[in-house]
Protein backbone atom coordinates (compact mmCIF):
# COMPACT_ATOMS: atom_id res chain seq x y z
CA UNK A 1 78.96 104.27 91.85
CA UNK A 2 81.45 105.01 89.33
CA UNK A 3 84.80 102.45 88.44
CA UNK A 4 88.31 104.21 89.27
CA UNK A 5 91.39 103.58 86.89
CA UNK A 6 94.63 103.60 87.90
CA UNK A 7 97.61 105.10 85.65
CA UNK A 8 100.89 106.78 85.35
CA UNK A 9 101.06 110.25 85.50
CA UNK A 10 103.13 110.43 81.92
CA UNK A 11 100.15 108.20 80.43
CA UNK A 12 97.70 110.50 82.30
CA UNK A 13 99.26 113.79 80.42
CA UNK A 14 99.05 111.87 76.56
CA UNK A 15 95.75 111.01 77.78
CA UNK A 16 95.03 115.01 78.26
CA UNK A 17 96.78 116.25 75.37
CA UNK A 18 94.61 113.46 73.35
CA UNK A 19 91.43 114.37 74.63
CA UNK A 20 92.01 118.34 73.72
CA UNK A 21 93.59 117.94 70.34
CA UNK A 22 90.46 115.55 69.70
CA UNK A 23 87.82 117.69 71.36
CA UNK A 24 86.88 114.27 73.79
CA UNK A 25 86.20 114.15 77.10
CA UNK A 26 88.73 112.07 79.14
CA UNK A 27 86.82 109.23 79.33
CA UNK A 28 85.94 108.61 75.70
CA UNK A 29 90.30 109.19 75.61
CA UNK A 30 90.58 106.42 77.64
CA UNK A 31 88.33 104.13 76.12
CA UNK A 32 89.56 104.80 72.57
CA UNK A 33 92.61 103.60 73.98
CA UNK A 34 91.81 100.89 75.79
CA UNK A 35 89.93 99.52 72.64
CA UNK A 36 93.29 100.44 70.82
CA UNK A 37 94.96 98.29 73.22
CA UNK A 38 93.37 95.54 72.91
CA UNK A 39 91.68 95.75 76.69
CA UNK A 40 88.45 94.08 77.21
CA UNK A 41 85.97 93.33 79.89
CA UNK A 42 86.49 89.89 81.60
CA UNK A 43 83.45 87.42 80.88
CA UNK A 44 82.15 86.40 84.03
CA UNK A 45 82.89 82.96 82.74
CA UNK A 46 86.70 83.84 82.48
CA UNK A 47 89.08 83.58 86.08
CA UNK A 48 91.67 85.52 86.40
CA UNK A 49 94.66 83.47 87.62
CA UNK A 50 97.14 85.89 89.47
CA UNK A 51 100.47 86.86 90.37
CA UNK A 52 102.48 89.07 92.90
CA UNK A 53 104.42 91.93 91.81
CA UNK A 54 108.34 91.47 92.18
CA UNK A 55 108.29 95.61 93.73
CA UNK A 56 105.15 96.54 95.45
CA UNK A 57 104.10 92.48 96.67
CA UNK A 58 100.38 93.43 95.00
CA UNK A 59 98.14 90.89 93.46
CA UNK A 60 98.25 91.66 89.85
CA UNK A 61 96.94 89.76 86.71
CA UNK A 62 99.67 87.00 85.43
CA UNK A 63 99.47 88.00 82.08
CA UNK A 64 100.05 91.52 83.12
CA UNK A 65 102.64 94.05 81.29
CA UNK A 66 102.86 96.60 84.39
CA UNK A 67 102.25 96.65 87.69
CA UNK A 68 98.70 99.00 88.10
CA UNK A 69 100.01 99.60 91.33
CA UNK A 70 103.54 100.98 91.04
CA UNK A 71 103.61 100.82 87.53
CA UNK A 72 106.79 98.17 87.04
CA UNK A 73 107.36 96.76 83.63
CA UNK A 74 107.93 93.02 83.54
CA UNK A 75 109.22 91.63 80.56
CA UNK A 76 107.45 88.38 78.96
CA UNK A 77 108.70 84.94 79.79
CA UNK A 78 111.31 82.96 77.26
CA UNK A 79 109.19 80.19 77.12
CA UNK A 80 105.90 82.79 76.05
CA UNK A 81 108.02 84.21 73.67
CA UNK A 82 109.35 80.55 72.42
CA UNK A 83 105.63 79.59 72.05
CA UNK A 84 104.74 82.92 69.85
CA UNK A 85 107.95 82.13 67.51
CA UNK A 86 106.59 78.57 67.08
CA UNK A 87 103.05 79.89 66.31
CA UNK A 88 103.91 82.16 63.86
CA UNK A 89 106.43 79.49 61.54
């Protein structure tokens, strides 16, 4: 049984354009990014804590960027980004 992803048809086309310009099948495009991205597996250790997106009312992860379901951007937190300013001083 294979694993579907989800993504936006403008990420879908750099993913294409990647994959021929690199001679890589989509998949391998997809992973290089991924691992680009910073995306990892979830240790089965790790829980997920969740939120609901503010368009589509979806479960998404709370750390999320985008919605994987309707693709909304959400923009961080002031207190996140207050905590990454006092991390990096």
């Amino acid at each position: 049984m294979s694993k579907q992803t989800k993504i936006r048809l403008k990420d879908y086309l750099r993913l294409k354009a990647y994959s021929a310009m690199h001679g890589v099948t989509m998949t391998e495009a997809l992973s290089r990014a991924m691992k680009r991205l910073g995306v990892r597996k979830l240790e089965s250790k790790e829980k997920l804590e969740f939120d609901t997106c503010g368009e589509c009312d979806k479960a998404i992860p709370k750390d999320a960027a985008f919605c994987p379901y309707c693709g909304a951007e959400f923009e961080e937190d002031e207190d996140e980004e207050e905590e990454e300013e006092d991390e990096s001083e």
